[in-house]
PDB file of N, CA and C in Angstrom:
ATOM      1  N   UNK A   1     110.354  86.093  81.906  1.00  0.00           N
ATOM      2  CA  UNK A   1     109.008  86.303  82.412  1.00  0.00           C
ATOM      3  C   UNK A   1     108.809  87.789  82.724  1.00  0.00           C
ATOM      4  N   UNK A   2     107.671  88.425  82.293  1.00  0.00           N
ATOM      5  CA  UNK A   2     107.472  90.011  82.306  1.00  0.00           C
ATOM      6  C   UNK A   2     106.437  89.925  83.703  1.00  0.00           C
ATOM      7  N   UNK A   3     107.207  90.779  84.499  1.00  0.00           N
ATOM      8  CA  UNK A   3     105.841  91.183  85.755  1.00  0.00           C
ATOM      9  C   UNK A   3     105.867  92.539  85.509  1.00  0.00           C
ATOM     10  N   UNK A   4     105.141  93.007  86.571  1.00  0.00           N
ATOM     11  CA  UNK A   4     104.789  94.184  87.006  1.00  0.00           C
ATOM     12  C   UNK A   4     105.179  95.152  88.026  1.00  0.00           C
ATOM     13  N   UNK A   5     105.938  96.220  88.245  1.00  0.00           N
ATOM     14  CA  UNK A   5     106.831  96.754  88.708  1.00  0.00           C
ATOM     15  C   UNK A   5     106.299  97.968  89.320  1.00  0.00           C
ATOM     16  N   UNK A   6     106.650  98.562  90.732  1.00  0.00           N
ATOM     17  CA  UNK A   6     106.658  99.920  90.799  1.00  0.00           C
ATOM     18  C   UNK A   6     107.946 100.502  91.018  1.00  0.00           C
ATOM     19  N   UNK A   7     108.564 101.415  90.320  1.00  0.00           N
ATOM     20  CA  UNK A   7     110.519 101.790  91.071  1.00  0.00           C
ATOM     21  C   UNK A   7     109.877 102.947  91.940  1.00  0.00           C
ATOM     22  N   UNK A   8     110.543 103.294  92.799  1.00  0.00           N
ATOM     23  CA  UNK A   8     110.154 103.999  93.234  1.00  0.00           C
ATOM     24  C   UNK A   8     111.905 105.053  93.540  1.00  0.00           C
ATOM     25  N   UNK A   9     112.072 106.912  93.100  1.00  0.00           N
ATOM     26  CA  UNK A   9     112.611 107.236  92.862  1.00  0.00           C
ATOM     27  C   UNK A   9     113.096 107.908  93.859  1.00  0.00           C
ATOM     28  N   UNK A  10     114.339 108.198  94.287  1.00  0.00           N
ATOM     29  CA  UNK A  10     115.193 108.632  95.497  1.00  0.00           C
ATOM     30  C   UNK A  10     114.066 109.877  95.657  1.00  0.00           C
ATOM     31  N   UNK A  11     114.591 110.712  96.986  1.00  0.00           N
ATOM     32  CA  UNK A  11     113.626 112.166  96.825  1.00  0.00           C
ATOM     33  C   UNK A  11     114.579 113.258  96.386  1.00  0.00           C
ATOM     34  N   UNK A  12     115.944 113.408  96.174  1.00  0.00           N
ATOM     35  CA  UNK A  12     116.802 113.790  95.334  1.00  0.00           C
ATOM     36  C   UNK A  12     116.676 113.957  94.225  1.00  0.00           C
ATOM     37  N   UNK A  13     116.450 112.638  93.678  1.00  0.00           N
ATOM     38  CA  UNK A  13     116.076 112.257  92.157  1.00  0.00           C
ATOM     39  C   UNK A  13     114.702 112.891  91.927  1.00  0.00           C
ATOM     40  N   UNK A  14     113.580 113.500  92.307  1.00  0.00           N
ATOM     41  CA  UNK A  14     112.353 113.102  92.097  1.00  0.00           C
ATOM     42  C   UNK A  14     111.784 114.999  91.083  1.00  0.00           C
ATOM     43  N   UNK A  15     112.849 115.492  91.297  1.00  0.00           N
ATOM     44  CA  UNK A  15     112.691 116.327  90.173  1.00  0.00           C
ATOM     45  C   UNK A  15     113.449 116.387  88.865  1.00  0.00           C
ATOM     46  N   UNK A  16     113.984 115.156  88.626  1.00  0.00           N
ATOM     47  CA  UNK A  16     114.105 114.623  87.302  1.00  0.00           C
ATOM     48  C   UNK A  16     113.716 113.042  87.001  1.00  0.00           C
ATOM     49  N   UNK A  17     112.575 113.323  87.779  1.00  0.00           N
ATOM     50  CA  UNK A  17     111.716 111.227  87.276  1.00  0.00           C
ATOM     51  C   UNK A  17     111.790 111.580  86.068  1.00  0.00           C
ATOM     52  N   UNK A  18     111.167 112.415  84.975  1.00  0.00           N
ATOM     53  CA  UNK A  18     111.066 111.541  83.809  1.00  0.00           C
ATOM     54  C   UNK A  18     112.356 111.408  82.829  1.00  0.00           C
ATOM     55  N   UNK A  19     113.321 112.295  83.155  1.00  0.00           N
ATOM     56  CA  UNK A  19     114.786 111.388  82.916  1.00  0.00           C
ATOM     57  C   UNK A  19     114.938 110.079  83.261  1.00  0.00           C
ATOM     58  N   UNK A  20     114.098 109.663  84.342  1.00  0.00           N
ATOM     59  CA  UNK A  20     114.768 108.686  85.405  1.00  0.00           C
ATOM     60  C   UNK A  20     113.885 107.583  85.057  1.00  0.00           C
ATOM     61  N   UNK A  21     112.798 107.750  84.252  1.00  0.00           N
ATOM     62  CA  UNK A  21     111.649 107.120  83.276  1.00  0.00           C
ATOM     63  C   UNK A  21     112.384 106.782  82.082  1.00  0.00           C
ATOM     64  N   UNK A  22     112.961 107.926  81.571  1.00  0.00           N
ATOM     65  CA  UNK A  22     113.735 107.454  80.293  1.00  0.00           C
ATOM     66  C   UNK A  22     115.041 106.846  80.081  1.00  0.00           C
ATOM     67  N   UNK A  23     115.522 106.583  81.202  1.00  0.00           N
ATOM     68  CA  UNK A  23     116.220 105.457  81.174  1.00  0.00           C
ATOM     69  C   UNK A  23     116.066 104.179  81.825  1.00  0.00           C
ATOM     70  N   UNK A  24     114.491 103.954  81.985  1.00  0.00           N
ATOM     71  CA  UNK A  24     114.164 102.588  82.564  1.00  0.00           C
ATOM     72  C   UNK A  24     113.806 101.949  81.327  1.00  0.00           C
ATOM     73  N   UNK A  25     112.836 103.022  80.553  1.00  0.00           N
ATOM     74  CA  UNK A  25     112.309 102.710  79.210  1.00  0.00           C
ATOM     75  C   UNK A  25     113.830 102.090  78.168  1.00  0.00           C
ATOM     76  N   UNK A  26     114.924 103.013  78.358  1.00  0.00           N
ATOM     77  CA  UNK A  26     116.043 102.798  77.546  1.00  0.00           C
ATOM     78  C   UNK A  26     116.224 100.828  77.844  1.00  0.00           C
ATOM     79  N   UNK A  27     115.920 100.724  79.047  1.00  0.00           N
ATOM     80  CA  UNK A  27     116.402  99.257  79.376  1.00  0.00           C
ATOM     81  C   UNK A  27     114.894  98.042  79.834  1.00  0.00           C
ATOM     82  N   UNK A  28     114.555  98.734  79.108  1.00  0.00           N
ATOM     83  CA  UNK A  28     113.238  97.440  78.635  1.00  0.00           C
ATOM     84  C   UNK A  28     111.827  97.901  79.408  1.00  0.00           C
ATOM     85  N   UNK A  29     112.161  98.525  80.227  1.00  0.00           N
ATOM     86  CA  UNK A  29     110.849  99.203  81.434  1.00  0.00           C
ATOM     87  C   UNK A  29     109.535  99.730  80.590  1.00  0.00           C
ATOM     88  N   UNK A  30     108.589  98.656  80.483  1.00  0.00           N
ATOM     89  CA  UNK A  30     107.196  99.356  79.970  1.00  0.00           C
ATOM     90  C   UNK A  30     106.717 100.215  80.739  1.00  0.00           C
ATOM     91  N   UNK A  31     106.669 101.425  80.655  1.00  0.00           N
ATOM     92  CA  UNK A  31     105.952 102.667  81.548  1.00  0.00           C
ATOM     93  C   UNK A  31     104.633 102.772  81.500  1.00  0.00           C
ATOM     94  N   UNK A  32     103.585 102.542  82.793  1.00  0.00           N
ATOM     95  CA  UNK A  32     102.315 102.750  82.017  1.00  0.00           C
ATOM     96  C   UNK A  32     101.762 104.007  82.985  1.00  0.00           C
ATOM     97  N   UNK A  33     102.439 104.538  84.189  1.00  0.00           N
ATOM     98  CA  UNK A  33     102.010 105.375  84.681  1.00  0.00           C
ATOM     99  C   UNK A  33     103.238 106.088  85.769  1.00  0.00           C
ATOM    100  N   UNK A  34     103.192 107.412  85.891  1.00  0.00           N
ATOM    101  CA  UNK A  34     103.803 108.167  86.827  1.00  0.00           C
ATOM    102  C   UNK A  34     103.183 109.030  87.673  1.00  0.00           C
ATOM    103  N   UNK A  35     103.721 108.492  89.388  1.00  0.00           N
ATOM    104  CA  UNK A  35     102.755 109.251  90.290  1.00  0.00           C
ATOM    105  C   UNK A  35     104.169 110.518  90.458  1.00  0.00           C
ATOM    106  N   UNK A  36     103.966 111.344  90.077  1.00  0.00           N
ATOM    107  CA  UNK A  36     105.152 112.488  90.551  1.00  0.00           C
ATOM    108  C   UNK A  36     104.974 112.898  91.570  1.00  0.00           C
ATOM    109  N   UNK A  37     103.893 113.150  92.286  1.00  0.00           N
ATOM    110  CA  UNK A  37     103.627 113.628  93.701  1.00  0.00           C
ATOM    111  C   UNK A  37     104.796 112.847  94.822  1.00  0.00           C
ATOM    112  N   UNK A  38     104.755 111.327  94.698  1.00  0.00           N
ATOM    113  CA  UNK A  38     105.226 110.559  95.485  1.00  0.00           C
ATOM    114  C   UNK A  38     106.676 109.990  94.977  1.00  0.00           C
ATOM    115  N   UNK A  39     107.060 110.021  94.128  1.00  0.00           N
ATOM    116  CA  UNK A  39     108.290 109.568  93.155  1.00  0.00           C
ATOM    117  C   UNK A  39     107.868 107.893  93.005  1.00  0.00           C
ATOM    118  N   UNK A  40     107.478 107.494  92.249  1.00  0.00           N
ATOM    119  CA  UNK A  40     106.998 106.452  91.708  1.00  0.00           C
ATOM    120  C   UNK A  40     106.131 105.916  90.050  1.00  0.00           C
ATOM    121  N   UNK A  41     107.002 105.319  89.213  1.00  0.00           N
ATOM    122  CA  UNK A  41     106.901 104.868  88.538  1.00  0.00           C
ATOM    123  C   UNK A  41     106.526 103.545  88.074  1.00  0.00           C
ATOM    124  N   UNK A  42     105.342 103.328  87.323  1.00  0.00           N
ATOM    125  CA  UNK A  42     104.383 102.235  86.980  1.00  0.00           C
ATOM    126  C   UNK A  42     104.620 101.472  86.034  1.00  0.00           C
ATOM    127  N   UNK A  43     104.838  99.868  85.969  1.00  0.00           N
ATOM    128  CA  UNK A  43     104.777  99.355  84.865  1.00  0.00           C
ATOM    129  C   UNK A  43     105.337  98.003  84.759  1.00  0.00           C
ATOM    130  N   UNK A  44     106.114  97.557  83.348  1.00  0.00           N
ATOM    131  CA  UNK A  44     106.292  96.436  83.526  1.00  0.00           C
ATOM    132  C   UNK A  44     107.460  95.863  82.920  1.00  0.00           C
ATOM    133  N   UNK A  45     107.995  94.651  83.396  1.00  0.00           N
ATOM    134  CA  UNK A  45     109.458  94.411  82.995  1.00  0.00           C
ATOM    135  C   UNK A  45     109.993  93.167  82.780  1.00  0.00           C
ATOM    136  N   UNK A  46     111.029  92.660  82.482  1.00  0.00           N
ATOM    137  CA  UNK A  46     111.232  91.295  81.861  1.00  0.00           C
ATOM    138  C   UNK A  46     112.227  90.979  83.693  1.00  0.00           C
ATOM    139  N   UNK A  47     112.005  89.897  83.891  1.00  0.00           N
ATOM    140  CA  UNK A  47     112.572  89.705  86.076  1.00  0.00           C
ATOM    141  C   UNK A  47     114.010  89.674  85.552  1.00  0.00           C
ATOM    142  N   UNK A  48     115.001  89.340  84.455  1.00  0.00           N
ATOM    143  CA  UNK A  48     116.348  89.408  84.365  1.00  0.00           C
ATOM    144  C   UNK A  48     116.398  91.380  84.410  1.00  0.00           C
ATOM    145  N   UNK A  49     115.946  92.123  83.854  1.00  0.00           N
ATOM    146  CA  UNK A  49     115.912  93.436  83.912  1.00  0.00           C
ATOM    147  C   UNK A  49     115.981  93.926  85.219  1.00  0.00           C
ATOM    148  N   UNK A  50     116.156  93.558  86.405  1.00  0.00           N
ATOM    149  CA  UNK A  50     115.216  93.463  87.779  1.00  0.00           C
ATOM    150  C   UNK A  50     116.512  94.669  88.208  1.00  0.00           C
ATOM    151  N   UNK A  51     117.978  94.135  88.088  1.00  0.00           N
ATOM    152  CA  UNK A  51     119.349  94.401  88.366  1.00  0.00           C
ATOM    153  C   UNK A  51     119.687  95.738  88.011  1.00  0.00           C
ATOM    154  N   UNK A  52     119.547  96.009  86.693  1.00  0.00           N
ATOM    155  CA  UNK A  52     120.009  97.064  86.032  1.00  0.00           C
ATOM    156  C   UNK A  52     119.391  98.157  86.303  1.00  0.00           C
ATOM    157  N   UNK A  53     117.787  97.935  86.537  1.00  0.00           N
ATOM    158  CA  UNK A  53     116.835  99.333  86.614  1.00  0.00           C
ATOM    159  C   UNK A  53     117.513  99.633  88.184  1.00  0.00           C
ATOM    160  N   UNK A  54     117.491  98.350  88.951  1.00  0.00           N
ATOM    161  CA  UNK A  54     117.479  99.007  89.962  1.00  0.00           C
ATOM    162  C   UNK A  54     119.062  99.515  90.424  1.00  0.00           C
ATOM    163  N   UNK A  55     120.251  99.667  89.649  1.00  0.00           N
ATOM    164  CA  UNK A  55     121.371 100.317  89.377  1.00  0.00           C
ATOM    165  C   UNK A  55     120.900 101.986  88.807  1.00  0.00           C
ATOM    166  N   UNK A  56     120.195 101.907  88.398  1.00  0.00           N
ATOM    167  CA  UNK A  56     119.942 103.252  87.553  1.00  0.00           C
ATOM    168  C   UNK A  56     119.971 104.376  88.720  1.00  0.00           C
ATOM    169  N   UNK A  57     120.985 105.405  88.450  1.00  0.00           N
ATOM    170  CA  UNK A  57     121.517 106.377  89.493  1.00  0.00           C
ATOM    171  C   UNK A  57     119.860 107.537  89.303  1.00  0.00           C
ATOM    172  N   UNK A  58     119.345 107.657  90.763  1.00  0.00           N
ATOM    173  CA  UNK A  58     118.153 108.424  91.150  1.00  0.00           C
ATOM    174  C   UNK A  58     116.907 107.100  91.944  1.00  0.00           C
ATOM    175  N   UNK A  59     117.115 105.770  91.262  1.00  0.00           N
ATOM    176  CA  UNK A  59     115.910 104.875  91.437  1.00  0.00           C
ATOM    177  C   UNK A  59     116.458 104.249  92.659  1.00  0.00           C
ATOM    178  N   UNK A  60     115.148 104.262  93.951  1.00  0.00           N
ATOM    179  CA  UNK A  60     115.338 103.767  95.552  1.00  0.00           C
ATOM    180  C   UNK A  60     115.651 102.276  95.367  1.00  0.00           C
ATOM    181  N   UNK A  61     114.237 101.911  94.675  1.00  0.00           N
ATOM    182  CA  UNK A  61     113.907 100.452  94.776  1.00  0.00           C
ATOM    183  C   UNK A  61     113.109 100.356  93.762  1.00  0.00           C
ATOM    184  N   UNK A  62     112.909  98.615  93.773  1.00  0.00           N
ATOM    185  CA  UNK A  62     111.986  98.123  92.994  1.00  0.00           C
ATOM    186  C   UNK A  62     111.546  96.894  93.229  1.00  0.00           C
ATOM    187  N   UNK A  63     109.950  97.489  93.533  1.00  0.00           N
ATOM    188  CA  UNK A  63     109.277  96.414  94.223  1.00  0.00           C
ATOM    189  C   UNK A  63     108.349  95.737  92.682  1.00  0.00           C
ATOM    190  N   UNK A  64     108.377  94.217  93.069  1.00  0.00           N
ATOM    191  CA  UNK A  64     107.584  93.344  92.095  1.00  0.00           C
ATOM    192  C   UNK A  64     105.963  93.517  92.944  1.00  0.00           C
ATOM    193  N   UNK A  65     105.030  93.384  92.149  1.00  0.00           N
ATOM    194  CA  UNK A  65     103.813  93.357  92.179  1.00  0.00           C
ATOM    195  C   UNK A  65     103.604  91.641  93.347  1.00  0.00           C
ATOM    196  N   UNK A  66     103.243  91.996  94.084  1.00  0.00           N
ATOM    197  CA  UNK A  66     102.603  90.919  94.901  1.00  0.00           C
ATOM    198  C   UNK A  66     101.194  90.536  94.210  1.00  0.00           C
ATOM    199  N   UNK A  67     100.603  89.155  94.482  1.00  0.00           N
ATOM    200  CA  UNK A  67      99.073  88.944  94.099  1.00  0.00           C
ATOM    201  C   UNK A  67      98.740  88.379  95.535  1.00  0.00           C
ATOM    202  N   UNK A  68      97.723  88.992  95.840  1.00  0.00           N
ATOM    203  CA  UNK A  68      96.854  88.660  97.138  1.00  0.00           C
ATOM    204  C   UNK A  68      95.379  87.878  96.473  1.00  0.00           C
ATOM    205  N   UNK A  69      95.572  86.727  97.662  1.00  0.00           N
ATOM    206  CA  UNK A  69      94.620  85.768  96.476  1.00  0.00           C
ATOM    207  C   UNK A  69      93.879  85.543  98.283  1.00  0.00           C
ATOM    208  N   UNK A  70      92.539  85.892  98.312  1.00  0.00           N
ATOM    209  CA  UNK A  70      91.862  85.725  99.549  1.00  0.00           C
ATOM    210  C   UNK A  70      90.709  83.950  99.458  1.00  0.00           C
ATOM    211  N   UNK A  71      91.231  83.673 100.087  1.00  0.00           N
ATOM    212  CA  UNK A  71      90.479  82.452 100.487  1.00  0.00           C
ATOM    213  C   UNK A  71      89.153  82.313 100.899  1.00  0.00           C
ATOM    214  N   UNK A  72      88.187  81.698 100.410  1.00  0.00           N
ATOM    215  CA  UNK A  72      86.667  81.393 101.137  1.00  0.00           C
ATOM    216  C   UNK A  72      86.544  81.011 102.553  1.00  0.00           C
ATOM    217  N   UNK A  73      86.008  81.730 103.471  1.00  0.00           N
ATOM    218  CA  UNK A  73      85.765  80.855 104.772  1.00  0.00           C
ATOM    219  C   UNK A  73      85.401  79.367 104.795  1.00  0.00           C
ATOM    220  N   UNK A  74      85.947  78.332 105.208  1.00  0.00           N
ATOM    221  CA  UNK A  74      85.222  77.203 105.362  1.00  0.00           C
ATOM    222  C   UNK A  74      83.696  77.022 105.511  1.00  0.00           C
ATOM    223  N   UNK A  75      83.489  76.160 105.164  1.00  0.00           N
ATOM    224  CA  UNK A  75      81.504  76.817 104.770  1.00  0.00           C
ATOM    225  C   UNK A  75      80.474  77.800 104.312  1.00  0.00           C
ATOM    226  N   UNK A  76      81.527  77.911 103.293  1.00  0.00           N
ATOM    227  CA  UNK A  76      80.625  78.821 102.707  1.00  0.00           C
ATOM    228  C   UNK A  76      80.891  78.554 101.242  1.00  0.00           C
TER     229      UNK A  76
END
């Protein structure tokens, strides 16, 4: 199953993200955006992949995309 991913990159690491891009990409990581300001990388991934990216020497974490699903008030 492919979700949607942000890694977000040590602050060590964060003047070589797009090394640190090209080896997420090397291991299945669809890249669709990079915030460099903040060290964070956009995109999307197969959930067995989940392990390895987040082994990748420079990358903090890696958070899965939450869905916030808001409910109708009763009566309405």
């Amino acid at each position: 199953m492919r979700i949607n991913v942000a890694i977000a990159i040590a602050e060590e690491a964060r003047d070589r993200i797009y090394e640190v891009a090209q080896v997420c990409r090397a291991l299945g990581f669809a890249h669709t955006s990079t915030l460099s300001d903040i060290g964070i990388l956009i995109g999307s991934t197969d959930v067995e992949d989940l392990p390895m990216l987040r082994a990748i020497p420079g990358v903090l974490a890696v958070e899965m995309e939450r869905s916030l699903r808001i409910a109708a008030a009763p009566g309405r």
